[in-house]
N, C-alpha and C. Protein backbone atom coordinates (compact mmCIF):
# COMPACT_ATOMS: atom_id res chain seq x y z
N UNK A 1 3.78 -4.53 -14.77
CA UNK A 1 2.71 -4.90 -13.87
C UNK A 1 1.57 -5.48 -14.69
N UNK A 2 0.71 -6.15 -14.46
CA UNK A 2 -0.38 -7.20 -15.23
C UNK A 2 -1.41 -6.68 -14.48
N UNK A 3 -3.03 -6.86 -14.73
CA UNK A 3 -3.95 -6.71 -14.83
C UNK A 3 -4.93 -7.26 -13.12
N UNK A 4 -5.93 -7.31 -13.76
CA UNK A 4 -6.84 -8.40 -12.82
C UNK A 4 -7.24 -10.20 -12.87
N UNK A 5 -7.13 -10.71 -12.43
CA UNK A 5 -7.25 -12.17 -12.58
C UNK A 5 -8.65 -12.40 -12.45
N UNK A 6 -9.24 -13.41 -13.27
CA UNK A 6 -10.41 -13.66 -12.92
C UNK A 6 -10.76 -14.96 -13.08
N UNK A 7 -11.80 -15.58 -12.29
CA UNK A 7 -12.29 -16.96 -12.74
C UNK A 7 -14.01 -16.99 -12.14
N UNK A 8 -14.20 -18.07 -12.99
CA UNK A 8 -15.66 -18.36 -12.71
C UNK A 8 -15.45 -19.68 -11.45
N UNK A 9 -16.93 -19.14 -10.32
CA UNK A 9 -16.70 -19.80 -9.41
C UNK A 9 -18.17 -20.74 -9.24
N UNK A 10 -18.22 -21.95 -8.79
CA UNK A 10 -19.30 -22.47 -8.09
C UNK A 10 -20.18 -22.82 -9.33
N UNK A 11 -21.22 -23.76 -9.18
CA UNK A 11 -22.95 -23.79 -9.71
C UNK A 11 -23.01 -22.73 -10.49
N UNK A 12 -23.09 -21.55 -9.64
CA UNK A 12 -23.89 -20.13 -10.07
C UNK A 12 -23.25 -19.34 -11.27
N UNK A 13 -21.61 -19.28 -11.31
CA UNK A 13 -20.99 -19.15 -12.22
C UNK A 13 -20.70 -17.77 -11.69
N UNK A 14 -20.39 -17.47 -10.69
CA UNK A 14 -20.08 -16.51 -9.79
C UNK A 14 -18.29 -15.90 -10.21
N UNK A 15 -18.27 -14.71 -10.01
CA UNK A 15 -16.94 -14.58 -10.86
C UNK A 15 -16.07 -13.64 -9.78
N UNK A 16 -14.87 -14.54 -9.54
CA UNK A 16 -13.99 -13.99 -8.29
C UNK A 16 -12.71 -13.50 -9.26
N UNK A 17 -12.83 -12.17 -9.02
CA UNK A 17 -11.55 -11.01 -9.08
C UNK A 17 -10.14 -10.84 -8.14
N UNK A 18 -8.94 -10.94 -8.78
CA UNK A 18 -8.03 -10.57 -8.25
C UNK A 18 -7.25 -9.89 -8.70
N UNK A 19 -6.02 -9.61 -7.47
CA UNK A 19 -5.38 -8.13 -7.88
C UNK A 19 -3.62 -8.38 -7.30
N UNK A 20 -4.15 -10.11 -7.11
CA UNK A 20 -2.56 -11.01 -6.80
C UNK A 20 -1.18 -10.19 -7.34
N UNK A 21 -1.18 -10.47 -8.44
CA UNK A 21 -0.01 -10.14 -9.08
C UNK A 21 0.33 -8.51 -8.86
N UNK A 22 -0.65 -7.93 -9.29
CA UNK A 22 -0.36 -6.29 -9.16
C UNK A 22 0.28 -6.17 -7.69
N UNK A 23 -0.34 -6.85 -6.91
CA UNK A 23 -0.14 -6.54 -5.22
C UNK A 23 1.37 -6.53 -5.08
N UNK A 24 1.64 -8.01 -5.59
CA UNK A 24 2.94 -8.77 -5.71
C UNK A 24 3.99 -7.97 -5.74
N UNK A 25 3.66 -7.46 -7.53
CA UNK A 25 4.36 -6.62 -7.84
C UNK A 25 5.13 -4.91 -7.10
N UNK A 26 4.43 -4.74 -6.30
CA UNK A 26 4.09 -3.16 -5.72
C UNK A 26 5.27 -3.66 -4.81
N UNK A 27 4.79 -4.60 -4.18
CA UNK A 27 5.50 -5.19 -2.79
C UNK A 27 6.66 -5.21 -3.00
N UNK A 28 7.30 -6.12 -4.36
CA UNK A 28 8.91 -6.04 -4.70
C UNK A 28 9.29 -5.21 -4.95
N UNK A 29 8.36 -4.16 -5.84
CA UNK A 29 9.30 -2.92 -6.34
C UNK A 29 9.72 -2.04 -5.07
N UNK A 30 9.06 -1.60 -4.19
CA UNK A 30 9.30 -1.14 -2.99
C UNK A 30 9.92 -1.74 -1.87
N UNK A 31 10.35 -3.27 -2.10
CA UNK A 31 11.26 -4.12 -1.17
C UNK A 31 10.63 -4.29 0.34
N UNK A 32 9.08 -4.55 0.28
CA UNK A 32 8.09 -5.10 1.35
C UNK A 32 7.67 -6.28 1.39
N UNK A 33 8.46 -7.12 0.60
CA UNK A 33 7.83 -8.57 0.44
C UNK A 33 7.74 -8.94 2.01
N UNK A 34 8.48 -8.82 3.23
CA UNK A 34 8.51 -9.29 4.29
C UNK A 34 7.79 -8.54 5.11
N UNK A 35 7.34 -7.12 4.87
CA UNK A 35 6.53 -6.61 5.92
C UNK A 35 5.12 -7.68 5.91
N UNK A 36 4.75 -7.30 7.51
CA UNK A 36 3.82 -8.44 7.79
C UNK A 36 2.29 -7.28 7.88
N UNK A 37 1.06 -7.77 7.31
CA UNK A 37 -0.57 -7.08 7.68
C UNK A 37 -0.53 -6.53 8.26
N UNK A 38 -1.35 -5.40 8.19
CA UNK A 38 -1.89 -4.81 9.38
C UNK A 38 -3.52 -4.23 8.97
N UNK A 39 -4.36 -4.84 10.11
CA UNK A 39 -5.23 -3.93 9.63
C UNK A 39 -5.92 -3.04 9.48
N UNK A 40 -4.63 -1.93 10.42
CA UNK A 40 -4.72 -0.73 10.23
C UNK A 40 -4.11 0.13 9.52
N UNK A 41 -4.17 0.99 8.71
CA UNK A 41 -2.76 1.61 7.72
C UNK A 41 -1.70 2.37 8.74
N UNK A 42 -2.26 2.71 10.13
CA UNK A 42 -1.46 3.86 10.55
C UNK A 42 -1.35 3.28 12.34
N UNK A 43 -0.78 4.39 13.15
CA UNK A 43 -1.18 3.66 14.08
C UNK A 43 -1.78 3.76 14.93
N UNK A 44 -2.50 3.43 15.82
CA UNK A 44 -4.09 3.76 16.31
C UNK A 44 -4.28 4.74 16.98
N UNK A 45 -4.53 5.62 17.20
CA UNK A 45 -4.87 7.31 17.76
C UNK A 45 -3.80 8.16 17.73
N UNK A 46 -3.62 7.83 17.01
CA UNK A 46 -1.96 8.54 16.72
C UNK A 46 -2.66 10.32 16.11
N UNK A 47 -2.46 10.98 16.80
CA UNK A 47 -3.13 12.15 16.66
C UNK A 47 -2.25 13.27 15.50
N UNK A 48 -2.39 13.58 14.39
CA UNK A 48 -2.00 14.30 13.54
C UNK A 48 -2.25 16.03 13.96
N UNK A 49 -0.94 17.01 13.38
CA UNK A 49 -1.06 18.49 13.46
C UNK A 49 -0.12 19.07 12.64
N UNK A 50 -0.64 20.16 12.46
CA UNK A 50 0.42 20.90 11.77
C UNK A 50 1.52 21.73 12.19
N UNK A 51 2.03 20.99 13.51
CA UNK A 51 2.90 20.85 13.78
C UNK A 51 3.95 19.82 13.82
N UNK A 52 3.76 18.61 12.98
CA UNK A 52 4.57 17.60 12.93
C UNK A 52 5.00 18.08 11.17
N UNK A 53 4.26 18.86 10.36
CA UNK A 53 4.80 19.22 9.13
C UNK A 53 6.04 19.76 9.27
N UNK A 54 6.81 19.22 8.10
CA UNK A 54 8.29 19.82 7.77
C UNK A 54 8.25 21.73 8.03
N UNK A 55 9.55 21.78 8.74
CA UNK A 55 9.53 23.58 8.47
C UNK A 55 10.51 24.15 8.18
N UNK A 56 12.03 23.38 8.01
CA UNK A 56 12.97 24.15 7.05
C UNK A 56 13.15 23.50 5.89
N UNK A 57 13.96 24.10 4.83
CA UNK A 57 13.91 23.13 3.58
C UNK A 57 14.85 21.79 3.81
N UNK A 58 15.68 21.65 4.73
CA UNK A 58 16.23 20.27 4.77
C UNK A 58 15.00 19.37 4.89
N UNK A 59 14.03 19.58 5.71
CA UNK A 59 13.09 18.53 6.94
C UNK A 59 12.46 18.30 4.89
N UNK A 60 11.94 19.61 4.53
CA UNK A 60 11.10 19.49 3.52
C UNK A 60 11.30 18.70 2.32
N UNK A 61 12.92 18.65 2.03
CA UNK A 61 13.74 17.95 1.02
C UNK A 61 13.58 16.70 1.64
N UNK A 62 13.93 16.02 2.74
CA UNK A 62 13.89 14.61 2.81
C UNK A 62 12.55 14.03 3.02
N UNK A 63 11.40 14.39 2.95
CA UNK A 63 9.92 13.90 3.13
C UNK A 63 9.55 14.04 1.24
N UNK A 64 10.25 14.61 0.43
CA UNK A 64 9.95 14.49 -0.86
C UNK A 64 10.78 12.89 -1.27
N UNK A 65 11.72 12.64 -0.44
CA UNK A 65 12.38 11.24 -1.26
C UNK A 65 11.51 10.25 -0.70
N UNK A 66 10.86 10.06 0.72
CA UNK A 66 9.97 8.92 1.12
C UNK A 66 9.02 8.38 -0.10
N UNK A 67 9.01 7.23 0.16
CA UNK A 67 8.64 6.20 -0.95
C UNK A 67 6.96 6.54 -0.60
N UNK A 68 6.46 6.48 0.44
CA UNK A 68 5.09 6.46 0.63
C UNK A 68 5.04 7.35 1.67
């Protein structure tokens, strides 16, 4: 994985940061190049409890292999 990109921008000499490649990178290693934006991470009122947590060790073993 590589770094931050940078260049000088404009008159002012204004300096724009990127994070292209790293992004890039994340995306292939995890095989998301085709998932499409969102700009929400989750999905919208989707109400969380601790009752959707794993409760035997099977449920518990397969939420340890999820990638994210």
């Amino acid at each position: 994985m590589s770094g931050i990109e940078f260049n000088l921008q404009g008159s002012d000499n204004s300096i724009k940061l990127r994070q292209r490649k790293f992004t890039e990178d994340i995306l292939n290693k995890y095989k998301m190049m085709d998932f499409k934006p969102s700009p929400l991470p989750a999905v919208p009122r989707l109400k969380l409890s601790s009752d959707m947590t794993p409760k035997d060790p099977k449920e518990i073993k397969e939420t340890e292999t999820q990638l994210y």
